[in-house]
C-alpha atoms as a PDB file:
ATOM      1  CA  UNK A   1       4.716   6.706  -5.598  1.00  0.00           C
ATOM      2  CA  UNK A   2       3.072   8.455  -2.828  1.00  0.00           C
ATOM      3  CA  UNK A   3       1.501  12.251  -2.697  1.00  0.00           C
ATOM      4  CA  UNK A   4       0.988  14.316   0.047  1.00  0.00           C
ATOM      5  CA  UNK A   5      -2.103  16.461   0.322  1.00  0.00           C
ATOM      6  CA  UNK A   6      -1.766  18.996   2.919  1.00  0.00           C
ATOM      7  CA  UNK A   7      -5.283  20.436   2.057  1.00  0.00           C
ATOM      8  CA  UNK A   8      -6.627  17.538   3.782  1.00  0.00           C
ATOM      9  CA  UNK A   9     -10.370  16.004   3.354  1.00  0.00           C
ATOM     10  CA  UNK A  10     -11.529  17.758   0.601  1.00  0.00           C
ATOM     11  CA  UNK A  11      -8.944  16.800  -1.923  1.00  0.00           C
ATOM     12  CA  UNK A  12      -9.374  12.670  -0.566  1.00  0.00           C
ATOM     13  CA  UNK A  13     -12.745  13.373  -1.180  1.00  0.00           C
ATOM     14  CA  UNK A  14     -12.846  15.091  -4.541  1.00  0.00           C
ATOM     15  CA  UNK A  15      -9.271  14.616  -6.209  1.00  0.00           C
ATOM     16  CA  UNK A  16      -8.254  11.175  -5.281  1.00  0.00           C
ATOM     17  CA  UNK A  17     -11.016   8.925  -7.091  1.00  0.00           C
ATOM     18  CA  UNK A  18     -10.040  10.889 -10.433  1.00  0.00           C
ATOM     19  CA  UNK A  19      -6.941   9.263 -10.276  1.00  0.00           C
ATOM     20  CA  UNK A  20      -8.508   5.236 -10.689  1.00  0.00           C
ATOM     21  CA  UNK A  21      -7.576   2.604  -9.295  1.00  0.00           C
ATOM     22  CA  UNK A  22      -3.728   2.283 -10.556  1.00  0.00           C
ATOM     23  CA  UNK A  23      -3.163   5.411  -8.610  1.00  0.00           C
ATOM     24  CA  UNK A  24      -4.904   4.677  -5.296  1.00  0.00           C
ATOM     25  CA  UNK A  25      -2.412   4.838  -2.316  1.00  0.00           C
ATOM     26  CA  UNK A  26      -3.088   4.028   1.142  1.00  0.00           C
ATOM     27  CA  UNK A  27      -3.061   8.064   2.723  1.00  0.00           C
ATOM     28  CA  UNK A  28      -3.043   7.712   6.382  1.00  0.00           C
ATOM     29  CA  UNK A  29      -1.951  10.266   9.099  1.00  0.00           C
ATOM     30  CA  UNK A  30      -1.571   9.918  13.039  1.00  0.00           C
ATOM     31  CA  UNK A  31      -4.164  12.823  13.881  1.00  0.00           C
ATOM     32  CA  UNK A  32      -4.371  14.431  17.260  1.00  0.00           C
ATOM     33  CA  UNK A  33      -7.452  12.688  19.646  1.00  0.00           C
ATOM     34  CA  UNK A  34      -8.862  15.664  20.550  1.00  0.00           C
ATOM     35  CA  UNK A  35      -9.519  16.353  16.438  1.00  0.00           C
ATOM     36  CA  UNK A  36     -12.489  14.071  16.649  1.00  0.00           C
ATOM     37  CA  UNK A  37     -11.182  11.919  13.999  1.00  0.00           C
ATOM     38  CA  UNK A  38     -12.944   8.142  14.282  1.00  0.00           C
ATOM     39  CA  UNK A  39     -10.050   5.324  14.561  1.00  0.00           C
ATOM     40  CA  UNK A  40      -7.070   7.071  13.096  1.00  0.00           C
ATOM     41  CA  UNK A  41      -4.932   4.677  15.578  1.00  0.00           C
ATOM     42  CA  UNK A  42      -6.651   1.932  14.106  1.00  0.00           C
ATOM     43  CA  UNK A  43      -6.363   2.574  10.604  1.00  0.00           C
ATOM     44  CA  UNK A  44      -2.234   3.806  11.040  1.00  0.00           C
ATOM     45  CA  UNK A  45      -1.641   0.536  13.276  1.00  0.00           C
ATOM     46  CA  UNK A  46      -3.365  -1.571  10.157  1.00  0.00           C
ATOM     47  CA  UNK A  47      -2.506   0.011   7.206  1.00  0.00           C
ATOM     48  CA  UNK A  48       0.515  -2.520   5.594  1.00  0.00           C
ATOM     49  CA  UNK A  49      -2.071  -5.217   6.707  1.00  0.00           C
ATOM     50  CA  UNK A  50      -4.677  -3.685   5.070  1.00  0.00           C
ATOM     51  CA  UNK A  51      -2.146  -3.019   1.740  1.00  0.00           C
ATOM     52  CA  UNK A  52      -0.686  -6.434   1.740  1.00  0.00           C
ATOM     53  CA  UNK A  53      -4.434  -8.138   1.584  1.00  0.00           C
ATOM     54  CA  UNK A  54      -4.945  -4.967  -1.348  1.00  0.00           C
ATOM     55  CA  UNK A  55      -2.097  -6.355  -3.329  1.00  0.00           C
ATOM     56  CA  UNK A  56      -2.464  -9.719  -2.486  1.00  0.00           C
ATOM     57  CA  UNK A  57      -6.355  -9.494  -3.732  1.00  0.00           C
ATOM     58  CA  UNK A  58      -4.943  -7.893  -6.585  1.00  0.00           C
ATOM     59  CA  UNK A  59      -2.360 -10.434  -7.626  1.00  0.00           C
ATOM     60  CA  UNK A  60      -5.021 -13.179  -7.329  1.00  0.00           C
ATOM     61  CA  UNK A  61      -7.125 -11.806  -9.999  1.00  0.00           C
ATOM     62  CA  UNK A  62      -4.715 -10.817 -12.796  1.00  0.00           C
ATOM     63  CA  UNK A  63      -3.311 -13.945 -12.255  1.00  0.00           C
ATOM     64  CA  UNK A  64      -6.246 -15.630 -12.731  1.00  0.00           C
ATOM     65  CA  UNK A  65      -7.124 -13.057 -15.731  1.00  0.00           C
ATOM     66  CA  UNK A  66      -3.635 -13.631 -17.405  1.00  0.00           C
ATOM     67  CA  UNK A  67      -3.765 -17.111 -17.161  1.00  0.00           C
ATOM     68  CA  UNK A  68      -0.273 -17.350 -14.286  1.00  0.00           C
ATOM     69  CA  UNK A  69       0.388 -17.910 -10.842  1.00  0.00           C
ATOM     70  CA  UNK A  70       2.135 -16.702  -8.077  1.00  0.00           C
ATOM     71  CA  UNK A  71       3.612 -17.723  -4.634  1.00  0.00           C
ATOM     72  CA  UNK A  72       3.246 -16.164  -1.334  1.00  0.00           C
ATOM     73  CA  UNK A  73       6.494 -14.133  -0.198  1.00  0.00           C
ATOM     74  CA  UNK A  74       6.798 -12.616   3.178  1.00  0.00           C
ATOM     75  CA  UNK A  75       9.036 -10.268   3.870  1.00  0.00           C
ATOM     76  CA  UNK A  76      10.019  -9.178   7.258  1.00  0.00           C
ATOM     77  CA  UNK A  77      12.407  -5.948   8.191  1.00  0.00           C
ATOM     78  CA  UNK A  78      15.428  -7.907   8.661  1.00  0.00           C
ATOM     79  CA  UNK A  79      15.294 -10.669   6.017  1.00  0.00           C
ATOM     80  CA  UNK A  80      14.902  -9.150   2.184  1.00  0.00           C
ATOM     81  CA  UNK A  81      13.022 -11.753  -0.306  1.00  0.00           C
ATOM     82  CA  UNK A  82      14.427 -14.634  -2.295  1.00  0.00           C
ATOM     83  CA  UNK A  83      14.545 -12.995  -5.433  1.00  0.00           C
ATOM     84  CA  UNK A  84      16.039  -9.806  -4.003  1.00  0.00           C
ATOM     85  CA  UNK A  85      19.804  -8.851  -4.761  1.00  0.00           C
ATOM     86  CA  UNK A  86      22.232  -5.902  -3.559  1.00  0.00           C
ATOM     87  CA  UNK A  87      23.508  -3.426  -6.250  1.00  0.00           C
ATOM     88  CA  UNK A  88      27.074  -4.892  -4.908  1.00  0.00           C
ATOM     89  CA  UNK A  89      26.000  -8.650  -5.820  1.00  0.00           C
ATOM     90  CA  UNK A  90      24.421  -7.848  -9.133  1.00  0.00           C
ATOM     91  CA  UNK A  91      26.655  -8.948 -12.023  1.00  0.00           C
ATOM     92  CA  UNK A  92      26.025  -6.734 -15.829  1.00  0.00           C
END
């Protein structure tokens, strides 16, 4: 679930660490150059590297806490994983 914040900086700064860490999302934007914002490129061209080391940190320790393991899926745009099935193929 993602939320957008159009009132910027100010609600990152005071509304989005009430939420804890369940609720965190990665909130990027493309901002304009000339707004003086500091590696905005950098951040948008990183971010679903940045959340897949997130959620892969975060399967490694409530795995480890819960006593289970769990095996390394990639997924790329054209091939779905594994474990994935169409509505169409799903049997009820």
């Amino acid at each position: 679930m993602g939320v957008l914040l159009p009132w910027a900086n100010q609600a990152v700064e005071e509304e989005l660490p009430q939420l804890g860490e369940p609720g965190v999302v990665f909130h990027y934007v493309r901002f304009v150059p000339a707004s003086g914002t500091v590696h905005s490129d950098v951040l948008f061209e990183n971010t679903v590297a940045a959340s897949a080391l997130y959620n892969e940190l975060v399967m490694a320790e409530m795995c480890e806490a819960l006593g289970l393991a769990s095996e390394p899926c990639t997924i790329t745009p054209s091939r779905p994983p594994r474990s994935w099935k169409s509505p169409a193929s799903r049997t009820g």
